[in-house]
N, C-alpha and C. Protein backbone atom coordinates (compact mmCIF):
# COMPACT_ATOMS: atom_id res chain seq x y z
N UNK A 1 -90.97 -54.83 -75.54
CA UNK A 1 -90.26 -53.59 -75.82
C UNK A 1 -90.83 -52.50 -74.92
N UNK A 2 -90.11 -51.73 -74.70
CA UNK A 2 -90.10 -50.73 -73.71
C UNK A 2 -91.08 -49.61 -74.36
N UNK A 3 -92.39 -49.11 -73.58
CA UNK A 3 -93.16 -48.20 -74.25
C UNK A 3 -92.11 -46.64 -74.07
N UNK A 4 -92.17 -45.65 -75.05
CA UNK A 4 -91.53 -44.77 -75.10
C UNK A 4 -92.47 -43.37 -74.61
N UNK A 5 -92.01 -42.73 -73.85
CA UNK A 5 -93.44 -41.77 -73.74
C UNK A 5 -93.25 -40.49 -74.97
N UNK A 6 -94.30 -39.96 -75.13
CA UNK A 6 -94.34 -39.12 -76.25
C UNK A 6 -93.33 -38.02 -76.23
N UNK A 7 -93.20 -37.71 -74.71
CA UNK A 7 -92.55 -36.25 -74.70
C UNK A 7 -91.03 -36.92 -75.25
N UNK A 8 -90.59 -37.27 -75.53
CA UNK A 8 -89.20 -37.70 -75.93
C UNK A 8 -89.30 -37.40 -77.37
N UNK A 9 -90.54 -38.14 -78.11
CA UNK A 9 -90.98 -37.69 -79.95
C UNK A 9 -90.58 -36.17 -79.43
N UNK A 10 -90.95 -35.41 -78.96
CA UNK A 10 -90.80 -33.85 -79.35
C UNK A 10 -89.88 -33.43 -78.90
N UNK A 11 -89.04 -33.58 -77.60
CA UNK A 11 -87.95 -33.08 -77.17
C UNK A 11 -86.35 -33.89 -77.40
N UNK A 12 -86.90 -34.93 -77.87
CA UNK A 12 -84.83 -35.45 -77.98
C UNK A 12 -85.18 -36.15 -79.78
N UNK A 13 -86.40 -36.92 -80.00
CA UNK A 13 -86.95 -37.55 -81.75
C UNK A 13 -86.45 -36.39 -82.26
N UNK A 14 -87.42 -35.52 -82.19
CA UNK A 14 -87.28 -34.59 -83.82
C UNK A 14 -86.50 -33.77 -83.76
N UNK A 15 -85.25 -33.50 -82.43
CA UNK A 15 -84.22 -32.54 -82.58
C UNK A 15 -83.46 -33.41 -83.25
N UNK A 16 -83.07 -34.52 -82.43
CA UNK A 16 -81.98 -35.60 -83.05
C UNK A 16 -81.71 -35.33 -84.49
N UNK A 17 -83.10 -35.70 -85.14
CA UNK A 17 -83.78 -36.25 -86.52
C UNK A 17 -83.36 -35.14 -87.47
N UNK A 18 -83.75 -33.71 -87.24
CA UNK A 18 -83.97 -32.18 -87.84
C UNK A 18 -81.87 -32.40 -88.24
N UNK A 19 -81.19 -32.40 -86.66
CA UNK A 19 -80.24 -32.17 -86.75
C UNK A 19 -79.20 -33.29 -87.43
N UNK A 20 -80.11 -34.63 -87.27
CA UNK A 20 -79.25 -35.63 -88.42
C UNK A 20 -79.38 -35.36 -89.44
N UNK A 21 -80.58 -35.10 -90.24
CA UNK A 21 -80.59 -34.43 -91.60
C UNK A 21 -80.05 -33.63 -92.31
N UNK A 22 -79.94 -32.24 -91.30
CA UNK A 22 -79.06 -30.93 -91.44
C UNK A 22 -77.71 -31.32 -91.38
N UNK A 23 -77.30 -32.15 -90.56
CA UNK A 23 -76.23 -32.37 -90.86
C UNK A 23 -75.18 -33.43 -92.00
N UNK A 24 -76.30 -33.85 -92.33
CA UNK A 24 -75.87 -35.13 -93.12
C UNK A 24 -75.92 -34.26 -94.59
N UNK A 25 -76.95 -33.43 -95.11
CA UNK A 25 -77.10 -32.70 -95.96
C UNK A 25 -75.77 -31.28 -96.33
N UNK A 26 -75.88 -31.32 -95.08
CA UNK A 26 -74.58 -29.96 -95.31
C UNK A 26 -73.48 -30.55 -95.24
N UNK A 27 -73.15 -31.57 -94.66
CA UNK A 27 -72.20 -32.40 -95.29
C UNK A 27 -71.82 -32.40 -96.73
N UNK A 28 -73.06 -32.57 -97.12
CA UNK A 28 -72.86 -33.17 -98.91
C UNK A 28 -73.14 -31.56 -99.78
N UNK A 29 -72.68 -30.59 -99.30
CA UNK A 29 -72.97 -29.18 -99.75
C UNK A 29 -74.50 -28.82 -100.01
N UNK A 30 -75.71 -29.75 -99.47
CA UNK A 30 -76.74 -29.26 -99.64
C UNK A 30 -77.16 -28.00 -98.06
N UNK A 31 -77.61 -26.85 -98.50
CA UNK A 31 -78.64 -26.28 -97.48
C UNK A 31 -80.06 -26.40 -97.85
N UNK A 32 -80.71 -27.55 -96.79
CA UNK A 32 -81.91 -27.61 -97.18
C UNK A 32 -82.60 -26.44 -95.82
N UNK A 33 -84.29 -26.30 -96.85
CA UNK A 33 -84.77 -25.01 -95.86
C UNK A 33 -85.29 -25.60 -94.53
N UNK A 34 -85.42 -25.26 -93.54
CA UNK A 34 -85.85 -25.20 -92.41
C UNK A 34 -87.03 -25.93 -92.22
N UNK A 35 -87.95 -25.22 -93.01
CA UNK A 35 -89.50 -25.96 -93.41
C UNK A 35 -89.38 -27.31 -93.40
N UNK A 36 -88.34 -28.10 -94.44
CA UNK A 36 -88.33 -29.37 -94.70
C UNK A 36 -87.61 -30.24 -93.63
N UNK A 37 -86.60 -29.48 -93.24
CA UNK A 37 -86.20 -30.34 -92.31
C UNK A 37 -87.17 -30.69 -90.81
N UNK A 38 -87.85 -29.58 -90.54
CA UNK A 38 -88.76 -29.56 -89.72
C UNK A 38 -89.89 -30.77 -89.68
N UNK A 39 -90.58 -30.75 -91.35
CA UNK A 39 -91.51 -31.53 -91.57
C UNK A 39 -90.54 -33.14 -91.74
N UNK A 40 -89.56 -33.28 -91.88
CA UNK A 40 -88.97 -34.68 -92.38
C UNK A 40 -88.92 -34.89 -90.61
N UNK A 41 -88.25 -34.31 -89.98
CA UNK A 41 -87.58 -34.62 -88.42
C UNK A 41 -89.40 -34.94 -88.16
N UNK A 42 -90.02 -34.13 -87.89
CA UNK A 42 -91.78 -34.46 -87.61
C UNK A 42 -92.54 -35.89 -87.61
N UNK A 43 -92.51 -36.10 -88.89
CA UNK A 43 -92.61 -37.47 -89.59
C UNK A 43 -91.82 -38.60 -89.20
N UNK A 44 -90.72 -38.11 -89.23
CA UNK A 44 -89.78 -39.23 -88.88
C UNK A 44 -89.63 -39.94 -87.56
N UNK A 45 -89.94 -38.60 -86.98
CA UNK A 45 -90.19 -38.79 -85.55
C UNK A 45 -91.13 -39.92 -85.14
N UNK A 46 -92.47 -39.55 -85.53
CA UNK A 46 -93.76 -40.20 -85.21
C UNK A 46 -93.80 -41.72 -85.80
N UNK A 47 -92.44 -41.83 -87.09
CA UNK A 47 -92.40 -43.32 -87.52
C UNK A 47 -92.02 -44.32 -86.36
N UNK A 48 -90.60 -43.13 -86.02
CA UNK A 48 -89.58 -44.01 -84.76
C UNK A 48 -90.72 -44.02 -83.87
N UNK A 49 -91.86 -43.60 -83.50
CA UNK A 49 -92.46 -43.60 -82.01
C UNK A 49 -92.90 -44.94 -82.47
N UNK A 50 -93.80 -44.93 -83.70
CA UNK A 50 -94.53 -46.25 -83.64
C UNK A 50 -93.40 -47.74 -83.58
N UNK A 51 -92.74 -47.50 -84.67
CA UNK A 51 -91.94 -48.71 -84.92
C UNK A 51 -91.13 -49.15 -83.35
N UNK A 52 -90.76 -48.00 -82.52
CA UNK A 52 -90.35 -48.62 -80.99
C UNK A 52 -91.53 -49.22 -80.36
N UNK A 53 -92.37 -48.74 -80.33
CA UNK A 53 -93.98 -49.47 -79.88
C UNK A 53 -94.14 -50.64 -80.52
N UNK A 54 -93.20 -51.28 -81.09
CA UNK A 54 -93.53 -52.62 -82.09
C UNK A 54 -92.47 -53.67 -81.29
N UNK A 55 -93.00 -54.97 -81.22
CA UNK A 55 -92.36 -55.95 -80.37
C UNK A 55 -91.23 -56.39 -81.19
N UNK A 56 -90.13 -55.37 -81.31
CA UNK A 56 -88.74 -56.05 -82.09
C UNK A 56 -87.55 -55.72 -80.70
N UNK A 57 -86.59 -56.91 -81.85
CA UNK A 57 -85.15 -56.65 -81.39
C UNK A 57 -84.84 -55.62 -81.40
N UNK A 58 -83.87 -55.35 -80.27
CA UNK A 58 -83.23 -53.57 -80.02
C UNK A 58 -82.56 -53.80 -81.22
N UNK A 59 -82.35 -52.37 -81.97
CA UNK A 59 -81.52 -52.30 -83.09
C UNK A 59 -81.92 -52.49 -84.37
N UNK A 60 -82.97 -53.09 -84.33
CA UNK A 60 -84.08 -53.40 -86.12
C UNK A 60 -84.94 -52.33 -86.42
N UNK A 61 -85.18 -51.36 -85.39
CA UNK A 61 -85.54 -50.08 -85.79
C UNK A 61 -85.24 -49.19 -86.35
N UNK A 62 -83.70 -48.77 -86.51
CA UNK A 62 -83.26 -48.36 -87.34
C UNK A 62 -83.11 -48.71 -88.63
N UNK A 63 -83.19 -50.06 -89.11
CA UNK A 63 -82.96 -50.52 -90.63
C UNK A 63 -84.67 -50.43 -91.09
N UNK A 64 -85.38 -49.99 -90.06
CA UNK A 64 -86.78 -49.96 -90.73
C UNK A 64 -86.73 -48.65 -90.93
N UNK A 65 -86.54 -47.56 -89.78
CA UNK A 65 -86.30 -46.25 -89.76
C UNK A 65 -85.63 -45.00 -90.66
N UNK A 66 -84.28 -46.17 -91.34
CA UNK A 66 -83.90 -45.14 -92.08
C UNK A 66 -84.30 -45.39 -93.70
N UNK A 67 -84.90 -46.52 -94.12
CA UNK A 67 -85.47 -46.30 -95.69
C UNK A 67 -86.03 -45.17 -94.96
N UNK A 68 -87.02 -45.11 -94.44
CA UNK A 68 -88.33 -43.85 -93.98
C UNK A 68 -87.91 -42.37 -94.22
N UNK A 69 -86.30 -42.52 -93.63
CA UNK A 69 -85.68 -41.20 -93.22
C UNK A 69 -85.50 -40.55 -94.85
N UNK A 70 -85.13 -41.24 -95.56
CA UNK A 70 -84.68 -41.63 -97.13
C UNK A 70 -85.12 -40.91 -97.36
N UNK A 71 -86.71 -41.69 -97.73
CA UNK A 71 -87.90 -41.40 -98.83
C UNK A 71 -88.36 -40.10 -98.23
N UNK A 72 -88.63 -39.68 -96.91
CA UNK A 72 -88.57 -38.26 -96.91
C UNK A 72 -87.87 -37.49 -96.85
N UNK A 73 -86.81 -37.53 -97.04
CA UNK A 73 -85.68 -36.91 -97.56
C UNK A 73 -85.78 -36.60 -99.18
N UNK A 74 -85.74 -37.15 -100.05
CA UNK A 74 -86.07 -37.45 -101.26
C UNK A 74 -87.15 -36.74 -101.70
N UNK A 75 -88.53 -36.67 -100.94
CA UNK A 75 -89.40 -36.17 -101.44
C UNK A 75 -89.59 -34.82 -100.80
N UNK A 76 -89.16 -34.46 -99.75
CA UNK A 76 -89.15 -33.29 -98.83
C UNK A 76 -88.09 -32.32 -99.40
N UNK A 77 -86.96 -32.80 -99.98
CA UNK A 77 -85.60 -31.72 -100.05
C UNK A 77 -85.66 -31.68 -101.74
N UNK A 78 -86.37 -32.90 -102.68
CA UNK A 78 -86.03 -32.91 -104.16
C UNK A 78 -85.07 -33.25 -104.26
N UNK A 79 -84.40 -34.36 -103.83
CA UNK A 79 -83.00 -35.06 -104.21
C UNK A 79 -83.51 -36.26 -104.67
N UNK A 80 -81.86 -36.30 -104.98
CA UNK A 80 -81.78 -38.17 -105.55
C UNK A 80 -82.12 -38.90 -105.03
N UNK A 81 -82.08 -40.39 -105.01
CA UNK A 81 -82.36 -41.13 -104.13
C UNK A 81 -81.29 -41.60 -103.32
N UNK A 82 -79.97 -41.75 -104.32
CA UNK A 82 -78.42 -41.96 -103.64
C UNK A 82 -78.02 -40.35 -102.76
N UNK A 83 -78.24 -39.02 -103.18
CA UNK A 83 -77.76 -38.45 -102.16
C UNK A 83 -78.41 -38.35 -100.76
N UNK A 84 -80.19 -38.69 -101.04
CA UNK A 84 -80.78 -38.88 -99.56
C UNK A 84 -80.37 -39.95 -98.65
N UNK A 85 -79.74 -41.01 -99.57
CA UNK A 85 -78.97 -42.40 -98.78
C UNK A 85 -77.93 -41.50 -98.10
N UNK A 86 -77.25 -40.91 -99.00
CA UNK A 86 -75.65 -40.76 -98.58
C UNK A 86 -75.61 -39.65 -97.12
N UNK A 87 -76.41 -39.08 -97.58
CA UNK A 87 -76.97 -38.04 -96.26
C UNK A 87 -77.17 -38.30 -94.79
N UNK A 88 -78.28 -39.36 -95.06
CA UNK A 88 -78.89 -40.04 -94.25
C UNK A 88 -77.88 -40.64 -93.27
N UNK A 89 -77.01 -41.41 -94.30
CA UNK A 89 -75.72 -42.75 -93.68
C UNK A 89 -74.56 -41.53 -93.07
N UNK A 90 -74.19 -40.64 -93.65
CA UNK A 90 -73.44 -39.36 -93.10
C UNK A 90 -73.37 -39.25 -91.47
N UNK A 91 -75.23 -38.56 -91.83
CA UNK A 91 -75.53 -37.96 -90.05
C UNK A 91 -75.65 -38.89 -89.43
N UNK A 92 -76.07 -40.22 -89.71
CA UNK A 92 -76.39 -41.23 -88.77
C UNK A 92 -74.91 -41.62 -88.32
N UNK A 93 -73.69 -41.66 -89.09
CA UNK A 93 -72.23 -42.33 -88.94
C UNK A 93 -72.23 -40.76 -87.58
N UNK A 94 -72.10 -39.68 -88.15
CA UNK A 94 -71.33 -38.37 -87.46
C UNK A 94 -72.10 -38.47 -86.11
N UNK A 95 -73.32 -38.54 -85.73
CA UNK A 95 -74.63 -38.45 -84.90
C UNK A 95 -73.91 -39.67 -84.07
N UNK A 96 -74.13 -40.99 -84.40
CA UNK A 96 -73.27 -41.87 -83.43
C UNK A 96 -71.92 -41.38 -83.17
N UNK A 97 -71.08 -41.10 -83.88
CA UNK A 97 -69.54 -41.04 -83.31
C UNK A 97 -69.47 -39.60 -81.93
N UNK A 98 -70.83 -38.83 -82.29
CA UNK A 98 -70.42 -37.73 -80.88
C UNK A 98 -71.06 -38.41 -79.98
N UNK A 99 -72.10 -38.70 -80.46
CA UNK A 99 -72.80 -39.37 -78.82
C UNK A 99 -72.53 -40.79 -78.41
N UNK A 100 -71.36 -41.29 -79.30
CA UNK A 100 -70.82 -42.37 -78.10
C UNK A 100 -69.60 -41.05 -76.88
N UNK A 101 -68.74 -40.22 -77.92
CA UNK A 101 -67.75 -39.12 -77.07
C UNK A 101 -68.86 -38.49 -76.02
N UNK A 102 -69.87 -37.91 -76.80
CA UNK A 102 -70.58 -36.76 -75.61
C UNK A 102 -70.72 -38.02 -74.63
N UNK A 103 -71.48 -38.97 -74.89
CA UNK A 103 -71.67 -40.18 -73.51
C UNK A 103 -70.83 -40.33 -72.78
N UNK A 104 -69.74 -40.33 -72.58
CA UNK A 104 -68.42 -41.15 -72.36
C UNK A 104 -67.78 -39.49 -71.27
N UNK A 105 -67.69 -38.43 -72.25
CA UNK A 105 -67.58 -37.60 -71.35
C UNK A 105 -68.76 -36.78 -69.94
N UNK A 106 -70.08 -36.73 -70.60
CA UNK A 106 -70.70 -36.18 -69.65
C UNK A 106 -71.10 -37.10 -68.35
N UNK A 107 -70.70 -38.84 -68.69
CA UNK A 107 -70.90 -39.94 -67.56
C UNK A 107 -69.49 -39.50 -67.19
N UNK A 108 -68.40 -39.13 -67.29
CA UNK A 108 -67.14 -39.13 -66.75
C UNK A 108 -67.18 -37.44 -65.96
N UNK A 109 -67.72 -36.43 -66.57
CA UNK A 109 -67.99 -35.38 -65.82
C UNK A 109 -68.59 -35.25 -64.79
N UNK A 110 -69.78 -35.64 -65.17
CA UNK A 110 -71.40 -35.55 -64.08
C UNK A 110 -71.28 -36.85 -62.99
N UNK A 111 -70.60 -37.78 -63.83
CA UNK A 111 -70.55 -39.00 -62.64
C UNK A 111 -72.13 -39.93 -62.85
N UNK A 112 -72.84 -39.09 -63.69
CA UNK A 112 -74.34 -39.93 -64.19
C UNK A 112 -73.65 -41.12 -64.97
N UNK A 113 -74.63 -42.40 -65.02
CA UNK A 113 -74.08 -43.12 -65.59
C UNK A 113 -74.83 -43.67 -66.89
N UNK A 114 -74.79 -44.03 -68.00
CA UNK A 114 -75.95 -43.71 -69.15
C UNK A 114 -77.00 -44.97 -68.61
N UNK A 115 -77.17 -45.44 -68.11
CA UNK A 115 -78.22 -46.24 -67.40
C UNK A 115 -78.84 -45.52 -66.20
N UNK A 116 -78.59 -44.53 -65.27
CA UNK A 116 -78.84 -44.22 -64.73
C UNK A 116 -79.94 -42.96 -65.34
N UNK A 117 -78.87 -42.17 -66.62
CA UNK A 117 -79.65 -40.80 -67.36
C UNK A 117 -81.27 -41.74 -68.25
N UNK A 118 -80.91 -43.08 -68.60
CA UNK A 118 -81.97 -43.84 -68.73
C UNK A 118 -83.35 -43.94 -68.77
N UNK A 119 -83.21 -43.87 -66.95
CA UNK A 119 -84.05 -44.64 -66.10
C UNK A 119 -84.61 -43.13 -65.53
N UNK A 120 -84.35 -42.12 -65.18
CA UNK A 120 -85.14 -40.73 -65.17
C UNK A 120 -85.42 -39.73 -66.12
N UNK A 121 -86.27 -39.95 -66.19
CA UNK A 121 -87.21 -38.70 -67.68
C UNK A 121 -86.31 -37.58 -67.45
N UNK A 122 -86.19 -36.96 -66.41
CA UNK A 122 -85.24 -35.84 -66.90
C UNK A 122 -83.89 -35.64 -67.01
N UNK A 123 -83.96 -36.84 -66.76
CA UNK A 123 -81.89 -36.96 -66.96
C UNK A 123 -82.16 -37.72 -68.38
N UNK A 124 -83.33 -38.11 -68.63
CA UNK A 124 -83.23 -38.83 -70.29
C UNK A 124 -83.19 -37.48 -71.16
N UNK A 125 -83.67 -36.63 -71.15
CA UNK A 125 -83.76 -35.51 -71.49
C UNK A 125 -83.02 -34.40 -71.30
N UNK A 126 -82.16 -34.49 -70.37
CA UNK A 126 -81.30 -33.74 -70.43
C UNK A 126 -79.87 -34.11 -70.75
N UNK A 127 -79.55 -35.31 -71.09
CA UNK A 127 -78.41 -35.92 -71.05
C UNK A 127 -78.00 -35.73 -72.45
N UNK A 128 -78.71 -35.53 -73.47
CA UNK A 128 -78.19 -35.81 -74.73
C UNK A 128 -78.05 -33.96 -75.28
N UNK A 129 -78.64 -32.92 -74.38
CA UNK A 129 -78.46 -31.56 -74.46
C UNK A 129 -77.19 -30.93 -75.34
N UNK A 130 -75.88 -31.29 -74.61
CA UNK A 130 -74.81 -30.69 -74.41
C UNK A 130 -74.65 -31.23 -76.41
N UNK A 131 -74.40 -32.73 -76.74
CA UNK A 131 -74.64 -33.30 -77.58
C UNK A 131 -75.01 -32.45 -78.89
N UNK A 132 -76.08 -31.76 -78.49
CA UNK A 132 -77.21 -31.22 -79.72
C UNK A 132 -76.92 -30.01 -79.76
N UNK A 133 -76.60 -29.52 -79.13
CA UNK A 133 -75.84 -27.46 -79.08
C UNK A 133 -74.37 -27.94 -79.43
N UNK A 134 -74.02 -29.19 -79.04
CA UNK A 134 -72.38 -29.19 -80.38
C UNK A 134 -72.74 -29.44 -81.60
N UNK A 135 -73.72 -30.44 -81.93
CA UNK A 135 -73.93 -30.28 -83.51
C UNK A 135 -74.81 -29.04 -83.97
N UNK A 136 -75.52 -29.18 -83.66
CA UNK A 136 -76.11 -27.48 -84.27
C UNK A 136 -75.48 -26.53 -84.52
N UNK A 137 -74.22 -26.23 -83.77
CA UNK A 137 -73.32 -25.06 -83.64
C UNK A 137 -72.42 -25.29 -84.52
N UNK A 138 -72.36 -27.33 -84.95
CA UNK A 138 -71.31 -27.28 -86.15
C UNK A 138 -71.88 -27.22 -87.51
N UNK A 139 -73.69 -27.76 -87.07
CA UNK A 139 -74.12 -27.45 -88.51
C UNK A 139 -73.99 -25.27 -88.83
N UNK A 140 -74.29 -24.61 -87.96
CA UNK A 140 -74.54 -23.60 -87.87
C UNK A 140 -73.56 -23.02 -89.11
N UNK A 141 -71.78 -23.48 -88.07
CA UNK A 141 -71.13 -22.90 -88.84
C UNK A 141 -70.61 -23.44 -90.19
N UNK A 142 -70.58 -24.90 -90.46
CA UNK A 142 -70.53 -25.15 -92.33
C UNK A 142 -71.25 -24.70 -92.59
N UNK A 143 -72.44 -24.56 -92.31
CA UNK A 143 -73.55 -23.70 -93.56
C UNK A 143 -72.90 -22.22 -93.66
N UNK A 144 -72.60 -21.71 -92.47
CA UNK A 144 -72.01 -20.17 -92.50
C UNK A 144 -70.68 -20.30 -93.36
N UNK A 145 -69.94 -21.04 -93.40
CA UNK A 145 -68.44 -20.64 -93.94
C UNK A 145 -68.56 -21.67 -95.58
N UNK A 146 -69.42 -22.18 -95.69
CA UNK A 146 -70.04 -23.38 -96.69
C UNK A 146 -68.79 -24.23 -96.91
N UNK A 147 -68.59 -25.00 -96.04
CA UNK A 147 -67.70 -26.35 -95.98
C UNK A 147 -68.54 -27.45 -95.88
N UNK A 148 -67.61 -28.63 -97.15
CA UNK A 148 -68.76 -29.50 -97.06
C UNK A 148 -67.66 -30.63 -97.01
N UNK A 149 -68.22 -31.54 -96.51
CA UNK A 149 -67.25 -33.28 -96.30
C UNK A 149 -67.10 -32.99 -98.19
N UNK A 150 -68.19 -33.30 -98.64
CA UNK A 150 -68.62 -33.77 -99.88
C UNK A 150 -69.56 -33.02 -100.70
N UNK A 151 -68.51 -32.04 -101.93
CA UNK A 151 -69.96 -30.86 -102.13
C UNK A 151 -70.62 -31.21 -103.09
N UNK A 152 -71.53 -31.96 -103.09
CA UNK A 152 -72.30 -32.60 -104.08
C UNK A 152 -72.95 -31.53 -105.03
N UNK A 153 -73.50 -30.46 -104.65
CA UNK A 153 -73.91 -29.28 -105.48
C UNK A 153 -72.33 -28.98 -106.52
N UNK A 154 -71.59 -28.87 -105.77
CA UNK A 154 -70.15 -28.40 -106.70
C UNK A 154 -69.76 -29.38 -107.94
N UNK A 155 -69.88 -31.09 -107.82
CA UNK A 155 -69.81 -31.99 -108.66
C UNK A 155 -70.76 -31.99 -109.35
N UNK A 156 -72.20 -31.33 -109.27
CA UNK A 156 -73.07 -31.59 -110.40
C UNK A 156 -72.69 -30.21 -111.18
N UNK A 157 -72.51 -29.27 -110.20
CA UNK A 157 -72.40 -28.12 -111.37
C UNK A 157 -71.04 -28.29 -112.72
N UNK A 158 -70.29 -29.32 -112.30
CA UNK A 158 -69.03 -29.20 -112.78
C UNK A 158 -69.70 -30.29 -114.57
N UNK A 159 -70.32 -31.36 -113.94
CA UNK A 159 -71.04 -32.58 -114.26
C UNK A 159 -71.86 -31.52 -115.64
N UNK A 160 -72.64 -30.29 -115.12
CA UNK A 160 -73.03 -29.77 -116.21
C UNK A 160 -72.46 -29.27 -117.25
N UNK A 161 -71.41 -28.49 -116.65
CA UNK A 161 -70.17 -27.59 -117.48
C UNK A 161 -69.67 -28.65 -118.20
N UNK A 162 -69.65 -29.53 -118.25
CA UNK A 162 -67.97 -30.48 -118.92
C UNK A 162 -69.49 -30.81 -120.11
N UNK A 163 -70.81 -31.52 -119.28
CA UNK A 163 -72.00 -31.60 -120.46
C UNK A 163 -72.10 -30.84 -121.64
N UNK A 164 -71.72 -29.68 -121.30
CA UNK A 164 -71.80 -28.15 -122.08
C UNK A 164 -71.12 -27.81 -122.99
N UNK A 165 -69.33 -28.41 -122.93
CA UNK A 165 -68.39 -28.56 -123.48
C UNK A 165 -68.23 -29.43 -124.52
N UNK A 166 -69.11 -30.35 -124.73
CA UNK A 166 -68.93 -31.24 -125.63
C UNK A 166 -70.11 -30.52 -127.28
């Protein structure tokens, strides 16, 4: 397996990570604080560094990666254990579906080819940019206008009221 160099944990790991969370969460009508997402993306980060440093099949990192993502999710934000799943599986589904598009367009723009952005540290690093200022800007604005795929805060409050009624 391919050693990963560190500067990637801090510049493409824990944005990715911060912004899969944030987004997977505001999805489900949660705003979690900053703090946590910071410390979960952190952690999570330094799991993915080791577990790529481990002699596996491409692709088994993630099924190790995301219980991880879970349980600090869970213990970092105070959720369930099914909405840190559902979160988790959210940003990871939304997170792949732009960056196969962002891929597809910035190799069709730039003429880079994703083997090529690869194979140079700063085209590894700069390639997934454009990517991460579109989701941020979409987490930015559901949290601003509070649109959620799925408002999980709204079904428990309802979950209490109808409790209340009886």
């Amino acid at each position: 397996m391919e050693r990963i160099p560190f500067y990637l944990v801090v510049f493409q790991f824990i944005p990715e990570t911060a912004i899969l969370i944030s987004l997977g969460l505001t999805l489900l009508g949660f705003k979690p604080k900053l703090k946590s997402i910071l410390i979960i993306a952190s952690l999570e980060s330094l799991v993915s560094f080791l577990i790529r440093s481990l002699p596996l099949p491409p692709g088994v990192n993630v099924f190790i990666q995301l219980p991880v993502l879970i349980i600090l999710t869970v213990y970092f934000c105070s959720l369930d254990l099914v909405y840190a799943a559902l979160a988790s599986l959210l940003g990871l589904v939304v997170i792949g579906l732009t960056e196969t598009a962002f891929n597809f367009l910035i190799s069709a723009a730039s003429g880079i080819s994703i083997q090529q952005a690869l194979e140079d540290p700063l085209l590894r690093l700069l390639f997934p940019l454009p990517e991460f200022v579109f989701l941020t800007g979409s987490v930015l604005v559901l949290r601003k206008y509070n649109l959620a795929l799925f408002d999980i805060q709204e079904l428990k409050n309802l979950e209490q009221l109808k409790g209340h009624e009886k």
